[in-house]
N, C-alpha and C. Protein backbone atom coordinates (compact mmCIF):
# COMPACT_ATOMS: atom_id res chain seq x y z
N UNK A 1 28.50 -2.20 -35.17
CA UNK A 1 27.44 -1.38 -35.70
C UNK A 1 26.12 -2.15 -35.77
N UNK A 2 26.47 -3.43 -36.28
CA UNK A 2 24.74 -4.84 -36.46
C UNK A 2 24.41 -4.71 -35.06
N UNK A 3 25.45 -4.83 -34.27
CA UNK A 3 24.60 -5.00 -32.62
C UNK A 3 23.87 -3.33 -32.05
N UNK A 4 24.95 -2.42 -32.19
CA UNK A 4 24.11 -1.03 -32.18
C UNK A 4 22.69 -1.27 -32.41
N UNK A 5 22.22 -1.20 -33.95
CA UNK A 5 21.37 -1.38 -34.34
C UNK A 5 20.07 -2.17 -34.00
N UNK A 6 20.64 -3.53 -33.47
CA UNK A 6 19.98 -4.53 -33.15
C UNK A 6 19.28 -3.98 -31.05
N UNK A 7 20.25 -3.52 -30.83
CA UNK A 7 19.63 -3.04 -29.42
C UNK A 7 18.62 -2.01 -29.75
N UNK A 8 18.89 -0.89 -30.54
CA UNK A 8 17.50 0.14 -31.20
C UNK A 8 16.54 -0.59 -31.52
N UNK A 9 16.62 -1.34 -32.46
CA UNK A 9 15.37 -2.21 -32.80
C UNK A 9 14.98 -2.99 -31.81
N UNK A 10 15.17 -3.22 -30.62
CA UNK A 10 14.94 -4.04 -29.52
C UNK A 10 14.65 -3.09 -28.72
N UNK A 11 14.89 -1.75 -28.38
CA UNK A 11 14.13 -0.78 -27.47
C UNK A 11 12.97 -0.91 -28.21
N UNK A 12 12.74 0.20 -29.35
CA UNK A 12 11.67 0.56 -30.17
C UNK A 12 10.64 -0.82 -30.01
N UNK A 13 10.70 -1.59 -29.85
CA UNK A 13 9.97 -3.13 -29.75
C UNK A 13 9.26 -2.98 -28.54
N UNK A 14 10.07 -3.10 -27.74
CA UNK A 14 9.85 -2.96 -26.14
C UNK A 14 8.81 -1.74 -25.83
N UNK A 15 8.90 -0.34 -26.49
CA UNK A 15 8.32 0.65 -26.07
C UNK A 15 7.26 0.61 -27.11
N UNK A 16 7.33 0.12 -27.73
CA UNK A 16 5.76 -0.07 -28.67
C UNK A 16 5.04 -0.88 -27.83
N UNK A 17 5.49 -1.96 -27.03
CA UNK A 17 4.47 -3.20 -26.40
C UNK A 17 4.29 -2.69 -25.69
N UNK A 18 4.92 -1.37 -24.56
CA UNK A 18 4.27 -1.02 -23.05
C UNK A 18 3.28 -0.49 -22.87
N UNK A 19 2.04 0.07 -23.92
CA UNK A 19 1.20 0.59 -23.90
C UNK A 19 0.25 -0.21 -24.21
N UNK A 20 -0.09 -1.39 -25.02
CA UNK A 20 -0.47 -1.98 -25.09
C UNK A 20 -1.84 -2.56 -24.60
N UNK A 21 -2.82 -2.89 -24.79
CA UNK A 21 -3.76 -2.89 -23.93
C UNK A 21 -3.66 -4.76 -24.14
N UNK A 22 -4.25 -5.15 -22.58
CA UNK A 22 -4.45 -6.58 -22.20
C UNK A 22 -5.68 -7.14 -22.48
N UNK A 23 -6.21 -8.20 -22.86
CA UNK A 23 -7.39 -8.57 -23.62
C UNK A 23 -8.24 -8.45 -22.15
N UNK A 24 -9.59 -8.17 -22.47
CA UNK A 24 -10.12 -8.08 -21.77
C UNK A 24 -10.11 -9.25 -20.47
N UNK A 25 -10.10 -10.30 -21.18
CA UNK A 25 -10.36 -11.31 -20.14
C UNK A 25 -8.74 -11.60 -19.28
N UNK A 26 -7.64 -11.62 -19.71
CA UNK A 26 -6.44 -10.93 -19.07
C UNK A 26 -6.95 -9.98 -17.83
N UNK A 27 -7.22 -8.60 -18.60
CA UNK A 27 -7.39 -7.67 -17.78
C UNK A 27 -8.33 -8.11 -16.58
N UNK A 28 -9.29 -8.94 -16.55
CA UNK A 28 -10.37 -9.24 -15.33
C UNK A 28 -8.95 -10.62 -14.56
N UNK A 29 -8.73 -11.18 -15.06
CA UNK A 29 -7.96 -12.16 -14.27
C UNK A 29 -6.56 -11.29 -13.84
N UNK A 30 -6.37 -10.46 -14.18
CA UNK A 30 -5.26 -9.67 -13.29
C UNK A 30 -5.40 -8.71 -12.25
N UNK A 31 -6.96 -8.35 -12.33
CA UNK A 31 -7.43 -7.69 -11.83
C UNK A 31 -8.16 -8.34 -10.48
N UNK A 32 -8.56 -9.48 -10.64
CA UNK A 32 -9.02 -10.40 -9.69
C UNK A 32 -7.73 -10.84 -8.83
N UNK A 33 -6.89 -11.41 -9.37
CA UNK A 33 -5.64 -11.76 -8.71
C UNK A 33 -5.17 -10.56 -8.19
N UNK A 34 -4.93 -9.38 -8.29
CA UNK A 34 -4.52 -7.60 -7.36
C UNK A 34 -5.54 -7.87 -6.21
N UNK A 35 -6.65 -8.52 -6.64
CA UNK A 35 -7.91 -7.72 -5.58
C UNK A 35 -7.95 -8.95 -4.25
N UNK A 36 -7.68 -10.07 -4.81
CA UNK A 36 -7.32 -10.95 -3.72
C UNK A 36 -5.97 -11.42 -2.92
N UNK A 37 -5.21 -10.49 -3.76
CA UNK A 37 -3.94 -10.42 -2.96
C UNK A 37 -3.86 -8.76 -1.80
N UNK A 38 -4.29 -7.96 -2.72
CA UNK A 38 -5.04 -7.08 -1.92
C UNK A 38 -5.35 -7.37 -0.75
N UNK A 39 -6.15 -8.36 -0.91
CA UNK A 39 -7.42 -8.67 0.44
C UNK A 39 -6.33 -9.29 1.72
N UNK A 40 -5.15 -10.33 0.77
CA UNK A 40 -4.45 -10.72 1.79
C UNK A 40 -3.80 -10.11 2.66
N UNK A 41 -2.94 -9.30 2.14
CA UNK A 41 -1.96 -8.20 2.72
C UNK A 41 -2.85 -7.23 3.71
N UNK A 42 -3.98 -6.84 2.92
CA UNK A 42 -4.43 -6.01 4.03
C UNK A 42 -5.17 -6.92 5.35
N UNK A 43 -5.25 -7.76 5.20
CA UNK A 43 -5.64 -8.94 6.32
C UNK A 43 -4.51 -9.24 7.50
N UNK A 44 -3.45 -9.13 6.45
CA UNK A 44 -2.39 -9.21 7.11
C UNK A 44 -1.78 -8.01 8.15
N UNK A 45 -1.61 -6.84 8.11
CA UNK A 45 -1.65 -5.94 7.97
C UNK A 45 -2.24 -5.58 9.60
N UNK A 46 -3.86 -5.55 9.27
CA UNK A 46 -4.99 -5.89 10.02
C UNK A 46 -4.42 -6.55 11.30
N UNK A 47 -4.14 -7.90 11.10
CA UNK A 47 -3.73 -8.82 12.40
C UNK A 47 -2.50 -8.26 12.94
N UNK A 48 -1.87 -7.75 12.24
CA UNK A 48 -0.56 -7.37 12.57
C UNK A 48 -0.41 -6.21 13.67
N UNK A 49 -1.41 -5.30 13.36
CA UNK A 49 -1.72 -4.25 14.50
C UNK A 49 -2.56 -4.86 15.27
N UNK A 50 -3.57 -5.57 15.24
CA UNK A 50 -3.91 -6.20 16.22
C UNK A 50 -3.03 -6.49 17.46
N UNK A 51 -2.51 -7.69 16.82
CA UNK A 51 -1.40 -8.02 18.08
C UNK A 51 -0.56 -7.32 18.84
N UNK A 52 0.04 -5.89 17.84
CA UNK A 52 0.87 -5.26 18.74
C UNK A 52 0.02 -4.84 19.39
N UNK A 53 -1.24 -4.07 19.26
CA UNK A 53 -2.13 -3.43 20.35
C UNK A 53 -2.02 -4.14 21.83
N UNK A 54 -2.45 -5.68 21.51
CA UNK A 54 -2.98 -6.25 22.27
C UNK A 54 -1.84 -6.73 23.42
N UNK A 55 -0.62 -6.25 22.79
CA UNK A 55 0.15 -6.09 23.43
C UNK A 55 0.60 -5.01 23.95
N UNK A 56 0.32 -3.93 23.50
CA UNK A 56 0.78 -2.60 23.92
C UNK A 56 -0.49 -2.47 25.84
N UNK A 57 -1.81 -2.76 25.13
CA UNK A 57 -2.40 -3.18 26.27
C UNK A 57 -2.67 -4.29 27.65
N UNK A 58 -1.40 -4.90 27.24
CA UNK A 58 -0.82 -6.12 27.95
C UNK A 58 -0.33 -5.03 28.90
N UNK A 59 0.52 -4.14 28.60
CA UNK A 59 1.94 -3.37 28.98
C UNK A 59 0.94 -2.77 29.86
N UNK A 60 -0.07 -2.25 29.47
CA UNK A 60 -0.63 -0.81 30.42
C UNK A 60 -1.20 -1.88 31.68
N UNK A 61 -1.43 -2.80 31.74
CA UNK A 61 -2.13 -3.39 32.23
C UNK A 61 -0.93 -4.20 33.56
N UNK A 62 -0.13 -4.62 32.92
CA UNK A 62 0.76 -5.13 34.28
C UNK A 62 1.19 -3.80 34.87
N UNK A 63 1.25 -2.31 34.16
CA UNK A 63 1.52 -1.08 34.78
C UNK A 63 1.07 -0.89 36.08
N UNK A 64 -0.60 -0.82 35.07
CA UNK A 64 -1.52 -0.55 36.50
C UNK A 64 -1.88 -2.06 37.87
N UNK A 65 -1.24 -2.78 37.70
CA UNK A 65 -1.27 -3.70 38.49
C UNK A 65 0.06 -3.13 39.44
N UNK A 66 0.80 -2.87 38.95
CA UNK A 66 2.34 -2.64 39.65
C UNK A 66 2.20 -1.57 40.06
N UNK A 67 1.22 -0.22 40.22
CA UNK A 67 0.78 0.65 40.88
C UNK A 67 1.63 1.58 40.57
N UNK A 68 2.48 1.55 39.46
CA UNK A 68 3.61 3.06 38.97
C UNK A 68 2.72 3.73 38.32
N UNK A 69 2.81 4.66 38.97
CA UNK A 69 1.88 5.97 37.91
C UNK A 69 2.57 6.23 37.27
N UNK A 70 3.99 6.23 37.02
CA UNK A 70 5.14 6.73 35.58
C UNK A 70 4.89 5.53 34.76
N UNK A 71 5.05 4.48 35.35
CA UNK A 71 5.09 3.40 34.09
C UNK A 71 3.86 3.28 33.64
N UNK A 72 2.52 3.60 34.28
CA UNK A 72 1.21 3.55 33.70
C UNK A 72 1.31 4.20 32.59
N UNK A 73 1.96 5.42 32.46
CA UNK A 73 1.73 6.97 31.77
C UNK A 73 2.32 6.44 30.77
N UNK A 74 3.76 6.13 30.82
CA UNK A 74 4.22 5.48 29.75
C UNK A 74 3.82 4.16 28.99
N UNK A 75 3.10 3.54 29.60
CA UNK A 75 2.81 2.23 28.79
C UNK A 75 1.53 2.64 27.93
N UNK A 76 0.62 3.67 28.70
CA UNK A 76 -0.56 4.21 27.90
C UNK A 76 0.38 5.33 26.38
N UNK A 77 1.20 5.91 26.94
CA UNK A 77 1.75 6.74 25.76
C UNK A 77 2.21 5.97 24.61
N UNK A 78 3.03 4.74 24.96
CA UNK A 78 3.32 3.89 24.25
C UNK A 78 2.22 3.20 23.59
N UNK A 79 0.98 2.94 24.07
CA UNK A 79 -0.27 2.17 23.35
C UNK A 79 -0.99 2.81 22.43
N UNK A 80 -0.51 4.28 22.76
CA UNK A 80 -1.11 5.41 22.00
C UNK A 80 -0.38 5.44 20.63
N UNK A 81 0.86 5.40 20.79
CA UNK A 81 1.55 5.56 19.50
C UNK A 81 1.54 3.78 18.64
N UNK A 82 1.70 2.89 19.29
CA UNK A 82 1.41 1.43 18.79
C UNK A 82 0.16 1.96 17.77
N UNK A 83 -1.11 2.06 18.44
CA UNK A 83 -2.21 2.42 18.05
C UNK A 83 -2.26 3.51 16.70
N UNK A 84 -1.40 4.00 16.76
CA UNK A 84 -1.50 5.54 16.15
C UNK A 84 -0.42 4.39 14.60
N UNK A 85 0.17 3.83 15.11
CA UNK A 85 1.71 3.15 13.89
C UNK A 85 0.57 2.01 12.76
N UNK A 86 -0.51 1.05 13.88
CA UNK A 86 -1.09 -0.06 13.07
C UNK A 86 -2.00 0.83 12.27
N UNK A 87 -2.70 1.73 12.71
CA UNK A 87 -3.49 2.49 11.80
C UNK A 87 -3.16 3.12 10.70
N UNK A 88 -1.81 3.30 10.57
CA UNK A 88 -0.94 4.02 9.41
C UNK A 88 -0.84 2.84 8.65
N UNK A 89 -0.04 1.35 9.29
CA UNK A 89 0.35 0.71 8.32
C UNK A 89 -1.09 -0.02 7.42
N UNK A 90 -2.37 -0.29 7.92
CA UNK A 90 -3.64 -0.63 7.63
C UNK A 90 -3.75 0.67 6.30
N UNK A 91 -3.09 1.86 6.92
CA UNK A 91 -4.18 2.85 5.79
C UNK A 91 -3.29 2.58 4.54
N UNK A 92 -1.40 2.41 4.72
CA UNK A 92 -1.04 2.43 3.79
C UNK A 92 -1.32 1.14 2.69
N UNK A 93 -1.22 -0.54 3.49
CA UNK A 93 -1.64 -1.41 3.06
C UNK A 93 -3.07 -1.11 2.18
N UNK A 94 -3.96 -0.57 2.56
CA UNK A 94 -5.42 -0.38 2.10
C UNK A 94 -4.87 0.91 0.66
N UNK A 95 -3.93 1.57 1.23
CA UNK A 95 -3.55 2.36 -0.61
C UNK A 95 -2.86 1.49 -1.40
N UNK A 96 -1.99 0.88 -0.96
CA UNK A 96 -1.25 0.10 -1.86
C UNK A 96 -2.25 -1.36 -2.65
N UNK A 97 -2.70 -1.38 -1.93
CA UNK A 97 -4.10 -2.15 -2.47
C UNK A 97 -4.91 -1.46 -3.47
N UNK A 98 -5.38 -0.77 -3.69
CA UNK A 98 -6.19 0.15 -4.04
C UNK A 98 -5.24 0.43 -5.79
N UNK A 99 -4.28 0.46 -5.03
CA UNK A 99 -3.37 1.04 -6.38
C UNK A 99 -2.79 -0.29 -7.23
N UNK A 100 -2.89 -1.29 -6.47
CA UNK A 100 -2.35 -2.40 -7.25
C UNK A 100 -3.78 -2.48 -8.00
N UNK A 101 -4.94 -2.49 -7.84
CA UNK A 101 -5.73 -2.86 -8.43
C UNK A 101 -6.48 -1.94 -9.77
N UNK A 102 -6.10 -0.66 -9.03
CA UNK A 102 -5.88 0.49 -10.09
C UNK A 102 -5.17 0.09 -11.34
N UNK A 103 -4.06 0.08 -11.10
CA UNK A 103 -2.71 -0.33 -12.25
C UNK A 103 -3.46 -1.37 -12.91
N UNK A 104 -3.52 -2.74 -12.52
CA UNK A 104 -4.66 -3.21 -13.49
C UNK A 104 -5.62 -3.14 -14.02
N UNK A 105 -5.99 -2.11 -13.64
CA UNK A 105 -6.98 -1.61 -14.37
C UNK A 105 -6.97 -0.78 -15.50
N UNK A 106 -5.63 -0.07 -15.39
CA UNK A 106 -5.34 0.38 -16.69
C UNK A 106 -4.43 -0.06 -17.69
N UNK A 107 -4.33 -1.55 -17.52
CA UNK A 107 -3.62 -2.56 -17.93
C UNK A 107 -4.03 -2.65 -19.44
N UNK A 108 -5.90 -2.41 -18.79
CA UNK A 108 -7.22 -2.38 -19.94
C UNK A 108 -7.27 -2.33 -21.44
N UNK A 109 -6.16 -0.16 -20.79
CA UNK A 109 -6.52 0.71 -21.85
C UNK A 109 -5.25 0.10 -22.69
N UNK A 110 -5.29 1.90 -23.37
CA UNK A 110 -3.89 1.58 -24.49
C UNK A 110 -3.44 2.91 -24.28
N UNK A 111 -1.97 3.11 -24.90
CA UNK A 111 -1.50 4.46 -25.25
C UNK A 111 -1.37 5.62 -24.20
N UNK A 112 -1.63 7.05 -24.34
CA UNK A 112 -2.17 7.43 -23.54
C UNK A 112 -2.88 7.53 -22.51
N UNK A 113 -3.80 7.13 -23.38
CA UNK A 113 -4.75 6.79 -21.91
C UNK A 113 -4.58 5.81 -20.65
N UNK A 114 -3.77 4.80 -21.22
CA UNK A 114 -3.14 3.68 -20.21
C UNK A 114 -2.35 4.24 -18.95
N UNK A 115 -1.53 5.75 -19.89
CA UNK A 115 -0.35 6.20 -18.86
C UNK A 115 -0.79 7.08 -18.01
N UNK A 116 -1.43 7.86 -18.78
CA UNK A 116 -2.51 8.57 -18.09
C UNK A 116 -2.90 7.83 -16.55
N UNK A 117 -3.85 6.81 -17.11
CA UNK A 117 -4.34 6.23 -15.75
C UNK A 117 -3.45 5.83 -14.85
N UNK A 118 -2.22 5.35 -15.14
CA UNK A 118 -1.24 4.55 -13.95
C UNK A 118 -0.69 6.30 -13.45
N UNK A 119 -0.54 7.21 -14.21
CA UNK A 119 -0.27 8.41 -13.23
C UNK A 119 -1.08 8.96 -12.05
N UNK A 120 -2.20 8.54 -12.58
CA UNK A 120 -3.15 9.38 -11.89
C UNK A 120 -3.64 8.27 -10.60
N UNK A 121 -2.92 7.08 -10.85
CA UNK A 121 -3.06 5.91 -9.63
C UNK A 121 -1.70 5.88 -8.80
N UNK A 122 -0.59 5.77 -9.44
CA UNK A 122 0.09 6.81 -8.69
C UNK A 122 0.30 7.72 -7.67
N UNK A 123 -0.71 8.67 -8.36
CA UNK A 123 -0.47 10.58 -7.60
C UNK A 123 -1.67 10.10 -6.22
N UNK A 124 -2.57 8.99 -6.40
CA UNK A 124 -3.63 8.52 -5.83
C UNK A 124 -2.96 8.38 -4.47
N UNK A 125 -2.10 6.86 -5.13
CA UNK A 125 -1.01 5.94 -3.64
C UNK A 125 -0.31 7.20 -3.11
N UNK A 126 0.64 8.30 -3.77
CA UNK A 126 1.59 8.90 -3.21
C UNK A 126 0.54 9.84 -1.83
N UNK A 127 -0.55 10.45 -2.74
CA UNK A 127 -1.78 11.12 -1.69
C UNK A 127 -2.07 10.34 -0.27
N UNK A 128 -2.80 9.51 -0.58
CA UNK A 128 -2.58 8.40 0.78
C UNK A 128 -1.90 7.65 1.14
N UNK A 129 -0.67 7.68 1.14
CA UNK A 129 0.34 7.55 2.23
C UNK A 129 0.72 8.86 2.38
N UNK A 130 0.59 10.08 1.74
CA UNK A 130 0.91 11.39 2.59
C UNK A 130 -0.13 11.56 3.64
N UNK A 131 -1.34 11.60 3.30
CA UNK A 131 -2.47 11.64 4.38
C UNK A 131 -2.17 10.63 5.25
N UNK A 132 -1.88 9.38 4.94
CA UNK A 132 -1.94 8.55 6.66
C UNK A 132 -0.80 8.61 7.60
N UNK A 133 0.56 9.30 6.79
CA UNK A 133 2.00 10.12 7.39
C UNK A 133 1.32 11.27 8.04
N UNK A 134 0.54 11.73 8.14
CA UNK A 134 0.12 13.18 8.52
C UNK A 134 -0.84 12.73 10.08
N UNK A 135 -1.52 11.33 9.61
CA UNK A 135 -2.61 11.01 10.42
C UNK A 135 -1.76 10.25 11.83
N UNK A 136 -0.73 10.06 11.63
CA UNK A 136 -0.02 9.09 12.34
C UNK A 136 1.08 10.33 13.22
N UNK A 137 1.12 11.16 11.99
CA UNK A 137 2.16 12.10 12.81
C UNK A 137 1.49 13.17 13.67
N UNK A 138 -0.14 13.33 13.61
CA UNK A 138 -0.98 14.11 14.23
C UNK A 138 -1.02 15.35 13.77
N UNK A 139 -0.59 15.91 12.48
CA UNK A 139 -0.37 16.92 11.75
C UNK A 139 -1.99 16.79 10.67
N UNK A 140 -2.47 16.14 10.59
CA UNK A 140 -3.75 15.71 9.83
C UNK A 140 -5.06 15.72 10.04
């Protein structure tokens, strides 16, 4: 029954601190650290489609040297969709960014309003990655 008890009093603890607001100067150093990790990933991200491009245009390129008009068609279709995949993963990297830095930001508040904001950063990320699923799938 002491341990029952002792886990209640150890939720109730826990859910009192999650709302919590982070001292301001917290909140800027967590917020700085999202925004430069941010920067990395989407850098990353960035190079990452790069290269496949630059390879997808490698492909079209020994095509049209090898004079197949099927394999041209296909290596361009294929560069098309490469092209069409790095731009998705850039847009999603660039939301997930966006939203990491969001979330710290409502690290800020307190209460309500704290949850508030991480929903509405959230419904933000879930929005763009539906829009860049749409942009990638040509439905957009």
């Amino acid at each position: 029954m002491k341990t029952h008890v002792l886990w209640i009093l150890a939720a109730a603890a826990l859910a009192v601190g999650c709302n919590q607001a982070e001292s301001p100067q917290q909140a800027q150093s967590d917020i700085a650290d999202a925004q430069a990790e941010a920067q990395r990933e989407l850098a990353d991200a960035q190079a990452e489609a790069q290269d496949q491009m630059a390879e997808a245009q490698q492909d079209v390129m020994e095509a049209q040297q090898e004079g197949d008009s099927d394999a041209v068609a296909d290596a361009a279709q294929e560069a098309s969709e490469t092209q069409a995949e790095g731009e998705h993963k850039i847009s999603v990297a660039q939301a997930e960014a966006t939203h990491r830095v969001a979330i710290e930001k409502c690290e800020a508040l307190t209460g309500a309003a704290q949850e508030d904001c991480k929903e509405r950063a959230d419904q933000d990320l879930e929005r763009a990655k539906r829009n860049a699923d749409m942009r990638r799938d040509g439905t957009g």
